[in-house]
C-alpha atoms as a PDB file:
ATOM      1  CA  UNK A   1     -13.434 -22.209  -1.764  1.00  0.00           C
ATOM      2  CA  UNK A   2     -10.346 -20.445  -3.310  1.00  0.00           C
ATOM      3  CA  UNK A   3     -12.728 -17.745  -4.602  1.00  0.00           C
ATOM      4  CA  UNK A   4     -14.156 -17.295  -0.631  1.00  0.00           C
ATOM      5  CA  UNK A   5     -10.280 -16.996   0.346  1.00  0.00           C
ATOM      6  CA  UNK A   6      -9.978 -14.351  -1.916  1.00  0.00           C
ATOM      7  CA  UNK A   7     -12.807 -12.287  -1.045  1.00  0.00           C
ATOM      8  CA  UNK A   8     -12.101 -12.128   2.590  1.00  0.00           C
ATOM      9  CA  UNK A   9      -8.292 -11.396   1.619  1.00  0.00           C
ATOM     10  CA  UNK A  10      -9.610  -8.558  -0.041  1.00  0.00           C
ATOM     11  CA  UNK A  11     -12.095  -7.537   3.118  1.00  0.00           C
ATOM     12  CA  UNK A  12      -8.720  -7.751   5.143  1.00  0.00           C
ATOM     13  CA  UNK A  13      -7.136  -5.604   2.720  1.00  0.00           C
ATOM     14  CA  UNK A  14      -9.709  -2.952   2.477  1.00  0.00           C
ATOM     15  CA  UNK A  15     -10.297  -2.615   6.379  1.00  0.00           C
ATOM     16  CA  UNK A  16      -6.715  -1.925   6.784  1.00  0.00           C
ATOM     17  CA  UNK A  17      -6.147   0.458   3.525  1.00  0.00           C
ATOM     18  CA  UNK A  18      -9.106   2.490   4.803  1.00  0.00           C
ATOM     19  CA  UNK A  19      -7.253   2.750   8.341  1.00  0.00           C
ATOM     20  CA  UNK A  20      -4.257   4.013   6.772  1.00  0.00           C
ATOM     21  CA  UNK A  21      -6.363   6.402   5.444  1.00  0.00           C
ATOM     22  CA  UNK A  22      -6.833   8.156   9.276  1.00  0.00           C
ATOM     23  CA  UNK A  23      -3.207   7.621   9.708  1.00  0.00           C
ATOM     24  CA  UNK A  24      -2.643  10.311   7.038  1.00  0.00           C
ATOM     25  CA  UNK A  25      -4.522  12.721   8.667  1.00  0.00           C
ATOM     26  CA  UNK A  26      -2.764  12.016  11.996  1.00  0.00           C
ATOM     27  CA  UNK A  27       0.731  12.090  10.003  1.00  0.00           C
ATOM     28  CA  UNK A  28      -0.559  15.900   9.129  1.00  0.00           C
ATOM     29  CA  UNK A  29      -1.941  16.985  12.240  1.00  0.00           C
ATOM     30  CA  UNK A  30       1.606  15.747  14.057  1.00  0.00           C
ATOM     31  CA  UNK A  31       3.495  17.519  10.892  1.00  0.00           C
ATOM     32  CA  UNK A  32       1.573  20.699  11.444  1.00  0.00           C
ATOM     33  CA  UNK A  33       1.361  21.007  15.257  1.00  0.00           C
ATOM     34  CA  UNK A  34       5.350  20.014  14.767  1.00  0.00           C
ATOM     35  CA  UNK A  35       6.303  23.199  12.866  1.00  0.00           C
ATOM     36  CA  UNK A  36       3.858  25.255  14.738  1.00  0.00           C
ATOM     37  CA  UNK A  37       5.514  24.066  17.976  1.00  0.00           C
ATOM     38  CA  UNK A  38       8.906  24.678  16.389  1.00  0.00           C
ATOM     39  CA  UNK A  39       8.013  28.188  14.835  1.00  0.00           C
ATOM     40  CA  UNK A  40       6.059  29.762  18.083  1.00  0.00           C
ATOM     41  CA  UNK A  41       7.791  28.336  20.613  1.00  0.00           C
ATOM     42  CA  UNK A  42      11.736  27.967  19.188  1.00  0.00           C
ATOM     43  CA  UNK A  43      11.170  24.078  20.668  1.00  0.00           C
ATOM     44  CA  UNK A  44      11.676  21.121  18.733  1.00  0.00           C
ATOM     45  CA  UNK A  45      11.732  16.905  19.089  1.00  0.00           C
ATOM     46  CA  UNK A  46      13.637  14.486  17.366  1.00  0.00           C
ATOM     47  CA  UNK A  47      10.400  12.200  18.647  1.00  0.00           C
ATOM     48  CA  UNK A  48       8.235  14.445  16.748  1.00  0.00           C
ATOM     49  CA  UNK A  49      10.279  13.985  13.255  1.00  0.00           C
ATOM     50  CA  UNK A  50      10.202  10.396  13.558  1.00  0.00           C
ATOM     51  CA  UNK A  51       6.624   9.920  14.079  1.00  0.00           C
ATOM     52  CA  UNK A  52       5.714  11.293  11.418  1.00  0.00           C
ATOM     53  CA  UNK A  53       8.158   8.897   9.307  1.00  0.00           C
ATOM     54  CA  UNK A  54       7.076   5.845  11.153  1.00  0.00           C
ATOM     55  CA  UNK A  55       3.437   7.547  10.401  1.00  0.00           C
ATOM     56  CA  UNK A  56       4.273   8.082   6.447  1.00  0.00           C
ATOM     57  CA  UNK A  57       6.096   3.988   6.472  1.00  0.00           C
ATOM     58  CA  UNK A  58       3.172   2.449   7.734  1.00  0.00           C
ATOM     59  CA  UNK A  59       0.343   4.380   5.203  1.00  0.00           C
ATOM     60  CA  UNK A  60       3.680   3.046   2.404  1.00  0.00           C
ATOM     61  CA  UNK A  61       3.571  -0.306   3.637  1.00  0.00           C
ATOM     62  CA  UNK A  62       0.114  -1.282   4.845  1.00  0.00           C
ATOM     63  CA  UNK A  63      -1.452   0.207   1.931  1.00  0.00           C
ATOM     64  CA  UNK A  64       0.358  -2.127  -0.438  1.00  0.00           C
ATOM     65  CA  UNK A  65      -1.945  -4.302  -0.453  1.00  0.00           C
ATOM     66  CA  UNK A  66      -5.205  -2.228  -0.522  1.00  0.00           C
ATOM     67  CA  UNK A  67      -3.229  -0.255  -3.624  1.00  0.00           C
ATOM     68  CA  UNK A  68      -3.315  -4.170  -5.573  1.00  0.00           C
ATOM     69  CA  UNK A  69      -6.651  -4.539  -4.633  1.00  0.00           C
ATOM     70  CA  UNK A  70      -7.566  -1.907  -6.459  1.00  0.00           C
ATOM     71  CA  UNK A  71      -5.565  -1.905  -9.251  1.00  0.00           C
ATOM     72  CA  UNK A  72      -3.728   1.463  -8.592  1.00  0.00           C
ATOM     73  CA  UNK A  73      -0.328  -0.547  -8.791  1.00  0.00           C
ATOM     74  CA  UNK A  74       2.223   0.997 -10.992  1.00  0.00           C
ATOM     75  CA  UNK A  75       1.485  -0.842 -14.639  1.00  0.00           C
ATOM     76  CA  UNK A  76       2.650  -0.746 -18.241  1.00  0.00           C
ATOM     77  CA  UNK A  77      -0.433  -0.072 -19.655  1.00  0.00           C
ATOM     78  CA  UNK A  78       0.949   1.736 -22.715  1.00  0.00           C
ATOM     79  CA  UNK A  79       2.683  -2.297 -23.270  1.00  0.00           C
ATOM     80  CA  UNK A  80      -0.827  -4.366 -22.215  1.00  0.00           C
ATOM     81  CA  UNK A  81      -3.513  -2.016 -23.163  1.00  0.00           C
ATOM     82  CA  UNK A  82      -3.313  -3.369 -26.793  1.00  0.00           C
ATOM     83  CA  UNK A  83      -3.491  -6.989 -25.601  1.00  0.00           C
ATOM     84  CA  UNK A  84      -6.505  -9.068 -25.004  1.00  0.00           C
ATOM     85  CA  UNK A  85      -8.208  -9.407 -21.144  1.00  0.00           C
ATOM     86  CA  UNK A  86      -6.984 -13.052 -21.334  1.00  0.00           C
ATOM     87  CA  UNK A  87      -3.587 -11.751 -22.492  1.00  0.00           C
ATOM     88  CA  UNK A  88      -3.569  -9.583 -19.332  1.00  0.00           C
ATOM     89  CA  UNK A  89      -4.680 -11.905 -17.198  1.00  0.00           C
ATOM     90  CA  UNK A  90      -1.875 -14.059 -18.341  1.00  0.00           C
ATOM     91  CA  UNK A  91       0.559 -11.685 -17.468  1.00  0.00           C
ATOM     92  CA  UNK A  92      -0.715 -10.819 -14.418  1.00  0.00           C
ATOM     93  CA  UNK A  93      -0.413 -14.302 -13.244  1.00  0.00           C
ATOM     94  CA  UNK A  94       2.972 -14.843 -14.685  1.00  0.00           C
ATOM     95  CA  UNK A  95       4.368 -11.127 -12.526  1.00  0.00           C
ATOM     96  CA  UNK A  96       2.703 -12.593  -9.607  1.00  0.00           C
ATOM     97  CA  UNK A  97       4.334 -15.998  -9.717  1.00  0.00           C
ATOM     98  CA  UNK A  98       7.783 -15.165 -11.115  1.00  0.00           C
ATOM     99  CA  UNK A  99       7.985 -11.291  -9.639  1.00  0.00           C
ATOM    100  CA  UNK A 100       5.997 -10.231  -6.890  1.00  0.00           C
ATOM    101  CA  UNK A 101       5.403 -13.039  -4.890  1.00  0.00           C
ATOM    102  CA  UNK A 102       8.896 -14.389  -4.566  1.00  0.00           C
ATOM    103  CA  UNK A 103       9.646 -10.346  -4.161  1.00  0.00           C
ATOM    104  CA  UNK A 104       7.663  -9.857  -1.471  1.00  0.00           C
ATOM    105  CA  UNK A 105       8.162 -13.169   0.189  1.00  0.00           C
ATOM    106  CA  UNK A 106      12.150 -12.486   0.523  1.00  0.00           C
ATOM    107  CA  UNK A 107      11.402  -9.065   2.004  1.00  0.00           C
ATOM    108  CA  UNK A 108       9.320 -10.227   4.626  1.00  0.00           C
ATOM    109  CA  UNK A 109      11.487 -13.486   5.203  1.00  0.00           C
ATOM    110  CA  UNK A 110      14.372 -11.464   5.279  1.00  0.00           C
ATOM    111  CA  UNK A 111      12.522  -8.442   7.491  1.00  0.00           C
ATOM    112  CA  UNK A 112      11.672 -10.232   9.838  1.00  0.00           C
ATOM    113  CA  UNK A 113      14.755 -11.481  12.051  1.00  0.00           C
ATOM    114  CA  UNK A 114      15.461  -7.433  11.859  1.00  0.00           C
ATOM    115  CA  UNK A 115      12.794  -6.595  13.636  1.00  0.00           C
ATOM    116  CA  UNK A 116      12.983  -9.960  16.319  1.00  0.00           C
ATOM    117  CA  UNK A 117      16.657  -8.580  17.096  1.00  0.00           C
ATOM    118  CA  UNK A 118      15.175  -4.558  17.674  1.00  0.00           C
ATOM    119  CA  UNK A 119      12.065  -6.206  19.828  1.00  0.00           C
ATOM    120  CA  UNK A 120      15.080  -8.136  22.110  1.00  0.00           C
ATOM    121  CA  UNK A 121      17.247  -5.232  22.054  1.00  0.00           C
ATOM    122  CA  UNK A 122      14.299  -2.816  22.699  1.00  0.00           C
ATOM    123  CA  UNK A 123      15.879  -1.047  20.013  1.00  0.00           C
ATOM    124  CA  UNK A 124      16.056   2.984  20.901  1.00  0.00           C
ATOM    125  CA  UNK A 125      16.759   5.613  17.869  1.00  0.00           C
ATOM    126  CA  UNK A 126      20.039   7.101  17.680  1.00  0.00           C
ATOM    127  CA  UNK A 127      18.926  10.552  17.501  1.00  0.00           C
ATOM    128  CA  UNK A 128      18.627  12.423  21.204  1.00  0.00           C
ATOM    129  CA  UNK A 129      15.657  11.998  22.041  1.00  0.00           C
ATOM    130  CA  UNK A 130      14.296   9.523  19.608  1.00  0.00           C
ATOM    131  CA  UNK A 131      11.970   6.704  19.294  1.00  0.00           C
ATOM    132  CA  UNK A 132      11.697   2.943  20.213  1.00  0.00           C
ATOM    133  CA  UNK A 133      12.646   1.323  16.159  1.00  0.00           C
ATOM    134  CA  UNK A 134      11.129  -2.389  16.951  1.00  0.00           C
ATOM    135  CA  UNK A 135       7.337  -0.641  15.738  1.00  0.00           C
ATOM    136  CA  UNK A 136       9.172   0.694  12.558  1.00  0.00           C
ATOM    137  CA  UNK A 137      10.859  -2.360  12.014  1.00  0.00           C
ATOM    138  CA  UNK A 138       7.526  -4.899  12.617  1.00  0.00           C
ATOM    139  CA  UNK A 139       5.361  -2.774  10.099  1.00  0.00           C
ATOM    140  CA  UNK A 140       8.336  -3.947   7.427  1.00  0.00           C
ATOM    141  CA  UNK A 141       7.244  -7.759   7.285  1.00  0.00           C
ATOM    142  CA  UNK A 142       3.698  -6.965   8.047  1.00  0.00           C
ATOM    143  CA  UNK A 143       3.152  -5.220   5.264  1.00  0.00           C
ATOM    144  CA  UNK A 144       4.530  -7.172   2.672  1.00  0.00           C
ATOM    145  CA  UNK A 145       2.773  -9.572   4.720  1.00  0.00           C
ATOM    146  CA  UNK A 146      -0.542  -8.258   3.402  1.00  0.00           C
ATOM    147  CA  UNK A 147       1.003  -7.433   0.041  1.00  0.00           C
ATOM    148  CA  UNK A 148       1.607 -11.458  -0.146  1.00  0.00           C
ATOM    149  CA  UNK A 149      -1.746 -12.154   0.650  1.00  0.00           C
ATOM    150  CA  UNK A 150      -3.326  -9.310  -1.708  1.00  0.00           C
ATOM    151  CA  UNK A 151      -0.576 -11.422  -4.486  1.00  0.00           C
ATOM    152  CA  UNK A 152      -2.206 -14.661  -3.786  1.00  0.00           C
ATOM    153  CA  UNK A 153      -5.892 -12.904  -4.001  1.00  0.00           C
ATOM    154  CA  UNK A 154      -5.445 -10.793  -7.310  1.00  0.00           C
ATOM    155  CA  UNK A 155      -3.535 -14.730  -8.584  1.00  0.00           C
ATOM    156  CA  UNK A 156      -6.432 -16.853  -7.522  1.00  0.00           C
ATOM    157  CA  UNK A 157      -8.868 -14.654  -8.845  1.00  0.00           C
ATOM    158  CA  UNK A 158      -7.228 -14.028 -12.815  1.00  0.00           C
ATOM    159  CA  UNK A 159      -6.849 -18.000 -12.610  1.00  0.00           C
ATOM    160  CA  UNK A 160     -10.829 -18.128 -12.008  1.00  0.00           C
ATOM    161  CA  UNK A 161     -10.958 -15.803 -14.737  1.00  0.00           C
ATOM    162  CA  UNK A 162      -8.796 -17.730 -16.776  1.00  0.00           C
ATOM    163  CA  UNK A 163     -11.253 -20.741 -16.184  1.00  0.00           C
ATOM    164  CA  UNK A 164     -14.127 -18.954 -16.838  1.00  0.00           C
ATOM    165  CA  UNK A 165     -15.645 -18.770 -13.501  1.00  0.00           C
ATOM    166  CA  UNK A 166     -15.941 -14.741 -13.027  1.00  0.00           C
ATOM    167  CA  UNK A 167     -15.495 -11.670 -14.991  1.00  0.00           C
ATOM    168  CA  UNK A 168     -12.406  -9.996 -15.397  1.00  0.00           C
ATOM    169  CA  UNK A 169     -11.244  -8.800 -11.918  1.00  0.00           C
ATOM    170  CA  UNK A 170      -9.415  -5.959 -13.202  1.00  0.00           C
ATOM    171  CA  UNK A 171     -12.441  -4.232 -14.826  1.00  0.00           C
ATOM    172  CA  UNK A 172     -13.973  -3.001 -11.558  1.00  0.00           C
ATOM    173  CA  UNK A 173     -15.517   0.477 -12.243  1.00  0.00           C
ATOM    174  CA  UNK A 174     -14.507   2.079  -8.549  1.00  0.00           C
ATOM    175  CA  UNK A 175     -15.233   5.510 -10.409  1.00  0.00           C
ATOM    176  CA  UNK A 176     -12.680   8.047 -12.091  1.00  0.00           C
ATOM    177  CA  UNK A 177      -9.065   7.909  -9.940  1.00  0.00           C
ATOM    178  CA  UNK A 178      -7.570  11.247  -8.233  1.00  0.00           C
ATOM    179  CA  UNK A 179      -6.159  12.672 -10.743  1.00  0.00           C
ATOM    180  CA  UNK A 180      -9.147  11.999 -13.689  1.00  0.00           C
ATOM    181  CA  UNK A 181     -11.222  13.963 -10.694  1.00  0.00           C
ATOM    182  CA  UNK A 182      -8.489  16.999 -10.340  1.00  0.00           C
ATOM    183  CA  UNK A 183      -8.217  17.030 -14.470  1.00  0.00           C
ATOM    184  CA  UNK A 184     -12.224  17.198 -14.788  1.00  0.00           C
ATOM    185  CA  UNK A 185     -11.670  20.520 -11.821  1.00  0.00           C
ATOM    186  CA  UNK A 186      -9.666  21.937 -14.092  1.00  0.00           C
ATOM    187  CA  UNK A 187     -11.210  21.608 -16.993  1.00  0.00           C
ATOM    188  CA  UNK A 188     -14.454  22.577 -15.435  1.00  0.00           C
ATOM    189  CA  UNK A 189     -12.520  25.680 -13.712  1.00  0.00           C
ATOM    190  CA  UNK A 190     -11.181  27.060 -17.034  1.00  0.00           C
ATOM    191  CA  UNK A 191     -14.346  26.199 -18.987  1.00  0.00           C
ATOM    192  CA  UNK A 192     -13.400  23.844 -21.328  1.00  0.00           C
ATOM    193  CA  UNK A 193     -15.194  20.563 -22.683  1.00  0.00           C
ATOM    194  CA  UNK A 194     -14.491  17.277 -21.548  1.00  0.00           C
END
């Protein structure tokens, strides 16, 4: 039942990291018709500038979680990449329990009155001719809100593999990352052998 929990935490997850995706592209497109606005026309928006950072906190904080999902978290492998899988494991449940969870629990405990007081306020930017902040402020405890749940996922699922009940859930070939691809470019663009 646990292990069903998990997988549609990690459905959840995925849907929304693969929406962030689109809100890159929209955080360019603003950025670029921004500056072209700015450089052809001498005209400028303080609305502009903070859509795109509202843009580049919500791809930050809603992909949290898809980023544990897939393992792309910042690690110590140089530390655990010696140790065992079950070693691994162990310490993966042990930085979820003791570290991220409590972590990400304050932050969105803590987040969350902030944003109730900008919603009742209707919050406005200080800059002339800003933004409404509540939206900013929300995407704060909803993504470590997913980051939680992503926390409890990745914990339920090393404690299966602790048990025995499924392979090791950090071995999941998803295929060389960005930068293995841009090194093999390279290395194909100059010549050289793998």
């Amino acid at each position: 039942m646990l292990l069903k929990l998990s997988g549609l935490i990690d459905a959840l997850n995925e849907r929304v990291g693969r929406l962030s995706y689109w809100l890159i592209l929209v955080m360019v497109l603003v950025s670029a018709g921004n500056a072209s606005v700015r450089y052809a026309f001498d005209r400028s928006s303080n609305a502009w500038l903070e859509i795109q950072w509202y843009l580049f906190s919500a791809v930050f904080l809603l992909g949290a979680g898809y980023t544990l999902l897939h393992n792309q978290h910042v690690r110590i492998d140089v530390v655990t990449s010696h140790l065992s899988k079950r070693a691994r494991a162990w310490i993966d449940v042990f930085g979820s329990l003791f570290f991220l969870l409590p972590m990400a629990i304050a932050i969105m405990w803590m987040s969350w009155p902030v944003f109730v007081q900008s919603w009742d306020l209707n919050e406005l930017s200080s800059s002339a001719g800003g933004l409404i902040v509540w939206p900013a402020r929300l995407m704060v405890p909803v993504g470590f809100f997913l980051l939680i749940l992503q926390g409890f996922s990745e914990l339920i699922k090393r404690i299966a593999f602790l048990l025995g009940l499924i392979p090791d859930p950090s071995e999941k070939d998803e295929g060389p990352s960005l930068e293995e691809q841009l090194a093999e470019a390279l290395r194909k663009e100059r010549g050289e052998a793998a």
